[in-house]
N, C-alpha and C. Protein backbone atom coordinates (compact mmCIF):
# COMPACT_ATOMS: atom_id res chain seq x y z
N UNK A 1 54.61 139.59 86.09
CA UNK A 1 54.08 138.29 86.51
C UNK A 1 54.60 137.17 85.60
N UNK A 2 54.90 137.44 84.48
CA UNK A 2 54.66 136.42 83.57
C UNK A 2 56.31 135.86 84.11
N UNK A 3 57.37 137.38 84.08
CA UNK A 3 58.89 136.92 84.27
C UNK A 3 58.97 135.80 85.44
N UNK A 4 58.15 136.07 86.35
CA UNK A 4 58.18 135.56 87.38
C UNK A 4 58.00 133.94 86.82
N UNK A 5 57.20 133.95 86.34
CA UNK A 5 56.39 132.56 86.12
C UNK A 5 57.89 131.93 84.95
N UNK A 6 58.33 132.46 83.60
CA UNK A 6 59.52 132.33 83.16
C UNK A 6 60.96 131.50 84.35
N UNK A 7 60.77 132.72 85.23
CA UNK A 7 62.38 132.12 86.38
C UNK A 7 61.36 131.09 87.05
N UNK A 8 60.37 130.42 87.29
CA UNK A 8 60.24 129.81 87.85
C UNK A 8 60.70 128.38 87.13
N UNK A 9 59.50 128.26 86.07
CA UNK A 9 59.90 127.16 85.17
C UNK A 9 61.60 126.86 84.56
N UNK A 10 62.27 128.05 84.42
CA UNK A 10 63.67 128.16 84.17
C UNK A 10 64.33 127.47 85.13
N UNK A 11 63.99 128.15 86.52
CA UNK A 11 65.26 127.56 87.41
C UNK A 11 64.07 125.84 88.03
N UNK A 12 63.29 125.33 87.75
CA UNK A 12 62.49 123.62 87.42
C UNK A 12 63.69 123.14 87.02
N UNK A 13 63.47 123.48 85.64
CA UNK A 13 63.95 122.73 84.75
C UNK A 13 65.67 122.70 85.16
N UNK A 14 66.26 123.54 84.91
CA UNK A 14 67.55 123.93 85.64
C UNK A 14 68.08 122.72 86.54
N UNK A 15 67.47 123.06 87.68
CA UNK A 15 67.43 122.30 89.26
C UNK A 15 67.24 120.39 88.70
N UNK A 16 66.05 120.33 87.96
CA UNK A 16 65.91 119.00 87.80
C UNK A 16 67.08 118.37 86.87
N UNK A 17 67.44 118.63 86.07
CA UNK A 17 68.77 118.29 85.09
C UNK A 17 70.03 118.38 86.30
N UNK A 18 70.12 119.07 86.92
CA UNK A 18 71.16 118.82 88.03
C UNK A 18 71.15 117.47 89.05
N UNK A 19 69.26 117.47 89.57
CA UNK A 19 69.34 116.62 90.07
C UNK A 19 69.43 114.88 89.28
N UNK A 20 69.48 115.33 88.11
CA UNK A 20 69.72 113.61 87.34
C UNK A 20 71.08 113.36 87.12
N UNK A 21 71.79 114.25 86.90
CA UNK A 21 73.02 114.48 86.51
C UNK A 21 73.65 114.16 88.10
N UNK A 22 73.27 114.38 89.17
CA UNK A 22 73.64 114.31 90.32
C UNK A 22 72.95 112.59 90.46
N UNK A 23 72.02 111.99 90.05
CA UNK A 23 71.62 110.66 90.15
C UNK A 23 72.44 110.03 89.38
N UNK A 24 73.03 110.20 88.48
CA UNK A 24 73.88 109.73 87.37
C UNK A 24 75.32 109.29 87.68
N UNK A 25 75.54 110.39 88.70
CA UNK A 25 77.14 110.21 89.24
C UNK A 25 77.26 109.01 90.33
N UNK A 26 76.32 109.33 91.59
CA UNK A 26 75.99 108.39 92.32
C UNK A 26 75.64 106.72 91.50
N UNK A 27 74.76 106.71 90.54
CA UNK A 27 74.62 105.41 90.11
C UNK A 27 75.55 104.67 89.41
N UNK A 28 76.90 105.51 88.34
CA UNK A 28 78.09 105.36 88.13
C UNK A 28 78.57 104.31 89.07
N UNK A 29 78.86 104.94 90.49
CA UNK A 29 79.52 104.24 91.50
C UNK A 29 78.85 103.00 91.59
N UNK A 30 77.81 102.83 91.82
CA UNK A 30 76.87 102.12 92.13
C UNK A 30 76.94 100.28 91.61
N UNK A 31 77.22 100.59 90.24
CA UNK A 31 77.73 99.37 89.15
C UNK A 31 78.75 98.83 89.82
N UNK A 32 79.02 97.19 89.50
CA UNK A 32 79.73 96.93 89.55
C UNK A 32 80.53 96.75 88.03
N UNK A 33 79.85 96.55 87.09
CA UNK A 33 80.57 96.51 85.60
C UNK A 33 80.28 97.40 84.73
N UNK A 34 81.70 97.54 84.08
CA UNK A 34 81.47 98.77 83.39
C UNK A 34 81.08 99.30 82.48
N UNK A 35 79.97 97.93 81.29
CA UNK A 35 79.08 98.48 80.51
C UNK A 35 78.24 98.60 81.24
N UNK A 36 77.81 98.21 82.15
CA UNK A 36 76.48 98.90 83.02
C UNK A 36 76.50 100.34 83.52
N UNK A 37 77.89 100.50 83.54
CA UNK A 37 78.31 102.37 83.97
C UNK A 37 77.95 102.99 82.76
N UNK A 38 78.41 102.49 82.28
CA UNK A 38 78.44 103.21 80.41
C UNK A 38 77.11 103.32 80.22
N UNK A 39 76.06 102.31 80.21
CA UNK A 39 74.47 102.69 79.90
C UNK A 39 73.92 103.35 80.66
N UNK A 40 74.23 103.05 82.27
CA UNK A 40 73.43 104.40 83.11
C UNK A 40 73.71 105.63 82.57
N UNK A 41 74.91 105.79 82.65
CA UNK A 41 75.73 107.22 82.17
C UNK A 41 74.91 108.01 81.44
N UNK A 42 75.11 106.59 79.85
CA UNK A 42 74.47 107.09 78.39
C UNK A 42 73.22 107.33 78.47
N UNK A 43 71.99 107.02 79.32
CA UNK A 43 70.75 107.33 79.59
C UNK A 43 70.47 108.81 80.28
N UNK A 44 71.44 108.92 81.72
CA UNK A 44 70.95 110.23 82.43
C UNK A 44 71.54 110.90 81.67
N UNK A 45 72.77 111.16 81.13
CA UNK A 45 73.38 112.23 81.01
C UNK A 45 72.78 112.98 80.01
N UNK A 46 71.45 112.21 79.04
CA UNK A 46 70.91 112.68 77.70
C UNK A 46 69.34 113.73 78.48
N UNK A 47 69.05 112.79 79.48
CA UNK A 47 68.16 113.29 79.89
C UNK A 47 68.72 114.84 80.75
N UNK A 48 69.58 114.55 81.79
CA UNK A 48 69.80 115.78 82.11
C UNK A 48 70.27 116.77 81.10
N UNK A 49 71.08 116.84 80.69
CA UNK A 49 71.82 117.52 79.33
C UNK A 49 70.22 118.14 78.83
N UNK A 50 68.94 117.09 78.08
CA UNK A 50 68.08 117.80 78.04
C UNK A 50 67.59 118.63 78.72
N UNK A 51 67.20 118.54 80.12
CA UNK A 51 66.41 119.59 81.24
C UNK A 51 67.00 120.97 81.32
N UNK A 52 68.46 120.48 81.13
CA UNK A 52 69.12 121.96 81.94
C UNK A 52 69.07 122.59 80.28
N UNK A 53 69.63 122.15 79.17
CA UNK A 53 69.72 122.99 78.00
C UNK A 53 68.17 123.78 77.71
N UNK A 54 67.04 123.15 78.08
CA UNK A 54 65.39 123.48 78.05
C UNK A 54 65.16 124.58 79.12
N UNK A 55 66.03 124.41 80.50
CA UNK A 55 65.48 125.73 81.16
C UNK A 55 66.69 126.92 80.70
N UNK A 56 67.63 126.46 79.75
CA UNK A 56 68.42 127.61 79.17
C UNK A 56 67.59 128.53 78.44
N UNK A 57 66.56 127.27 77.75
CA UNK A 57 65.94 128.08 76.52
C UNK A 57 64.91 128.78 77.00
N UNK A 58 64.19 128.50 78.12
CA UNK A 58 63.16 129.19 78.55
C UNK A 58 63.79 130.46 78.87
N UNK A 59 65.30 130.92 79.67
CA UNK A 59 65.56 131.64 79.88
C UNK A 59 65.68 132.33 79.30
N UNK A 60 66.39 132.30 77.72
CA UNK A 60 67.19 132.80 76.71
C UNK A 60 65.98 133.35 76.21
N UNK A 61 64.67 133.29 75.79
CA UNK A 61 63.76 133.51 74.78
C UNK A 61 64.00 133.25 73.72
N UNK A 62 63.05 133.61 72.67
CA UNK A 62 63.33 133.66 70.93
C UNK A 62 64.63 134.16 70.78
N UNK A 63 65.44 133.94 69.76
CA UNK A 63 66.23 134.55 69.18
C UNK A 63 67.56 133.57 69.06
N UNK A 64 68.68 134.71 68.61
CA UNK A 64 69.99 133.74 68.08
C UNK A 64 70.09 133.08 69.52
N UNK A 65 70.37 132.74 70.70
CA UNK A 65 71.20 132.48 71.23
C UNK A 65 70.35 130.95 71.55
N UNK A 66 69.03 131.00 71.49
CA UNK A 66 68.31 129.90 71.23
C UNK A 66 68.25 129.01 70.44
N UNK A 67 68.67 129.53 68.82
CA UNK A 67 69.60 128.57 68.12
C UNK A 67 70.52 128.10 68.64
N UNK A 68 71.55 128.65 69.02
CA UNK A 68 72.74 128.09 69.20
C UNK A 68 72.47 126.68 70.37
N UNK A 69 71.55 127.42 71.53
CA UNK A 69 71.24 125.93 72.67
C UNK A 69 70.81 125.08 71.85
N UNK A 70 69.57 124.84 70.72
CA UNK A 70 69.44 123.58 70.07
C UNK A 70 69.91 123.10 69.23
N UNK A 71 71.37 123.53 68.60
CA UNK A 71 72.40 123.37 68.21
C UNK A 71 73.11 122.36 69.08
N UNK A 72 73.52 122.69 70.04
CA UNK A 72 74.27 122.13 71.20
C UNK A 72 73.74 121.00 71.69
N UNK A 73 71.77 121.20 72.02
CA UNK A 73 71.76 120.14 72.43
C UNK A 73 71.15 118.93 71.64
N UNK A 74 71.13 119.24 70.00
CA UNK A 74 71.18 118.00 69.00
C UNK A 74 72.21 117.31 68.71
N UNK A 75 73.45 118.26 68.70
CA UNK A 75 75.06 118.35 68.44
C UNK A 75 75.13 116.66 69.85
N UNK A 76 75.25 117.66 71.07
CA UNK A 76 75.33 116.24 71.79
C UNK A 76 73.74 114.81 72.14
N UNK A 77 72.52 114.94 71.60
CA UNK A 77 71.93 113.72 71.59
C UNK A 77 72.85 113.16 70.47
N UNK A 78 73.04 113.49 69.37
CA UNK A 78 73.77 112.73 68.60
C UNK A 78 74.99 111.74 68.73
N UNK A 79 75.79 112.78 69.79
CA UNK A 79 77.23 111.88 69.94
C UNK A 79 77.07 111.47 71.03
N UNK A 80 76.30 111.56 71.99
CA UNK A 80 76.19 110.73 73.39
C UNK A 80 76.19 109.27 73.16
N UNK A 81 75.28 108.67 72.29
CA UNK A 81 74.72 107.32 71.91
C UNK A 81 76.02 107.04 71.22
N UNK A 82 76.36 107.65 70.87
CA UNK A 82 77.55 107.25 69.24
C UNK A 82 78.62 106.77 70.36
N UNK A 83 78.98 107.56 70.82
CA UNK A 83 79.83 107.34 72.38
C UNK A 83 80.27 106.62 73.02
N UNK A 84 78.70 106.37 73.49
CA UNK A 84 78.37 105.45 74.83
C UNK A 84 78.63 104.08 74.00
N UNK A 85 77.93 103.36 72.86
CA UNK A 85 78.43 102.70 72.24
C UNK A 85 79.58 102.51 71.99
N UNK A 86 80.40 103.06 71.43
CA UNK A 86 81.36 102.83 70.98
C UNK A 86 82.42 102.66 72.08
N UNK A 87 82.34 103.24 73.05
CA UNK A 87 83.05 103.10 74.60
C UNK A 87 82.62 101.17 75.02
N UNK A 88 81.41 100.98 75.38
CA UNK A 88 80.87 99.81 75.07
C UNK A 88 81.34 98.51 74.25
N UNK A 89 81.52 98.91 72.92
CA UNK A 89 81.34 97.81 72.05
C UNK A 89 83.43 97.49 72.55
N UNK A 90 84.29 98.88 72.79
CA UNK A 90 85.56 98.74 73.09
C UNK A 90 85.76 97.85 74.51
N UNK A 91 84.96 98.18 75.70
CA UNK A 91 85.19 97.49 76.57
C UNK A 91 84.80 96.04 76.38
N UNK A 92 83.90 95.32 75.46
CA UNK A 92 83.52 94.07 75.34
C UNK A 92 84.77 93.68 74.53
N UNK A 93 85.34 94.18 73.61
CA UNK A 93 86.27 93.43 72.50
C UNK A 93 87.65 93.35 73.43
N UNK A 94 87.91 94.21 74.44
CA UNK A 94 89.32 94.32 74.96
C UNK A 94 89.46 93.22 76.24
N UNK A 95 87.68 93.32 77.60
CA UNK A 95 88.11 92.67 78.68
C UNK A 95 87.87 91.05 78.03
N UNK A 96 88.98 90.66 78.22
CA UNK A 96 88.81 89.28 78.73
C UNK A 96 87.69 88.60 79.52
N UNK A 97 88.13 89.05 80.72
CA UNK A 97 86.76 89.00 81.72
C UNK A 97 85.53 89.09 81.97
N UNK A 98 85.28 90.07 81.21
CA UNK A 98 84.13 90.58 80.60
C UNK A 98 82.83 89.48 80.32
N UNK A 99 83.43 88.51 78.75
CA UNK A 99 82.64 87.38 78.38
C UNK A 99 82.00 87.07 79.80
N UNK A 100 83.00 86.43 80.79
CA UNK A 100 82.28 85.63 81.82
C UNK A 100 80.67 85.93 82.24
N UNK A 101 80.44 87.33 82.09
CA UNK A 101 79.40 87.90 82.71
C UNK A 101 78.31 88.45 81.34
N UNK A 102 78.83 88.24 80.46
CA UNK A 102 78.21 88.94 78.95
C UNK A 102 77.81 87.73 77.89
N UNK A 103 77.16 88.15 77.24
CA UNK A 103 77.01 87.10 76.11
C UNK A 103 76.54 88.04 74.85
N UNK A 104 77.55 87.47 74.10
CA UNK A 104 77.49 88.15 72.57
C UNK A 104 75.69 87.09 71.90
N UNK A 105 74.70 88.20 71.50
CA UNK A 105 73.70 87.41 70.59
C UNK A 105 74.12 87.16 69.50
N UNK A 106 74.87 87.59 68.48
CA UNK A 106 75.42 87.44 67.61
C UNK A 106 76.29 85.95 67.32
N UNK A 107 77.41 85.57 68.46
CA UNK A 107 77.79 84.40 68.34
C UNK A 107 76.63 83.65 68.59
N UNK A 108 75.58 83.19 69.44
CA UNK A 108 75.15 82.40 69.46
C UNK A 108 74.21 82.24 68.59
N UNK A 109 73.74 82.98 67.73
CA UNK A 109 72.91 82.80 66.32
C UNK A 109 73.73 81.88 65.64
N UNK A 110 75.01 82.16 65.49
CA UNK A 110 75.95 81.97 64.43
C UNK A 110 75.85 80.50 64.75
N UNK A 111 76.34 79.86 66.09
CA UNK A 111 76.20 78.67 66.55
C UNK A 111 74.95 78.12 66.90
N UNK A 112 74.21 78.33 66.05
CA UNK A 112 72.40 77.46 66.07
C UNK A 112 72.51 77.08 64.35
């Protein structure tokens, strides 16, 4: 009974990280600019990445291989943000175009 109750919550969690990760792709398209792609992205992809690595662990039980999933999935909360930023801060310094629709807070402190 209990396994039962295990694959249930396993393949939840599983299924739901797919389905964000599957909301994620669709909302990608969705943007028209592409730090706005970059933050949807950087939001679901942390959340799904969480769900599905969580019904790994339910699956996996105690032991080494359960290290290793929260290994993996600290390894990437860490560099997702680092990332997504840094993808970000590159598309603001390179488009031209960009400004039109953006505003740096930083310059305009500077200019008060």
């Amino acid at each position: 009974m209990i396994e039962w109750i295990r694959f249930g919550l396993c393949a939840l969690l599983i299924l739901s990280g797919l389905f964000v990760l599957l909301v994620s792709v669709s909302g990608v398209h969705k943007f028209k600019f592409a730090l706005n792609r970059i933050h949807f992205a950087g939001i679901t992809d942390t959340m799904g990445v969480f769900l599905i690595i969580a019904g790994l662990l339910v699956a996996a039980g105690v032991g080494y291989t359960a290290l290793k999933l929260l290994a993996i999935l600290f390894f990437l909360w860490f560099s997702s943000p680092v990332s997504s930023h840094f993808l970000a801060r590159l598309e603001y310094d390179t488009d031209t175009a960009l400004s039109e629709h953006c505003v740096n807070l930083n310059e305009q402190e500077d200019e008060q």
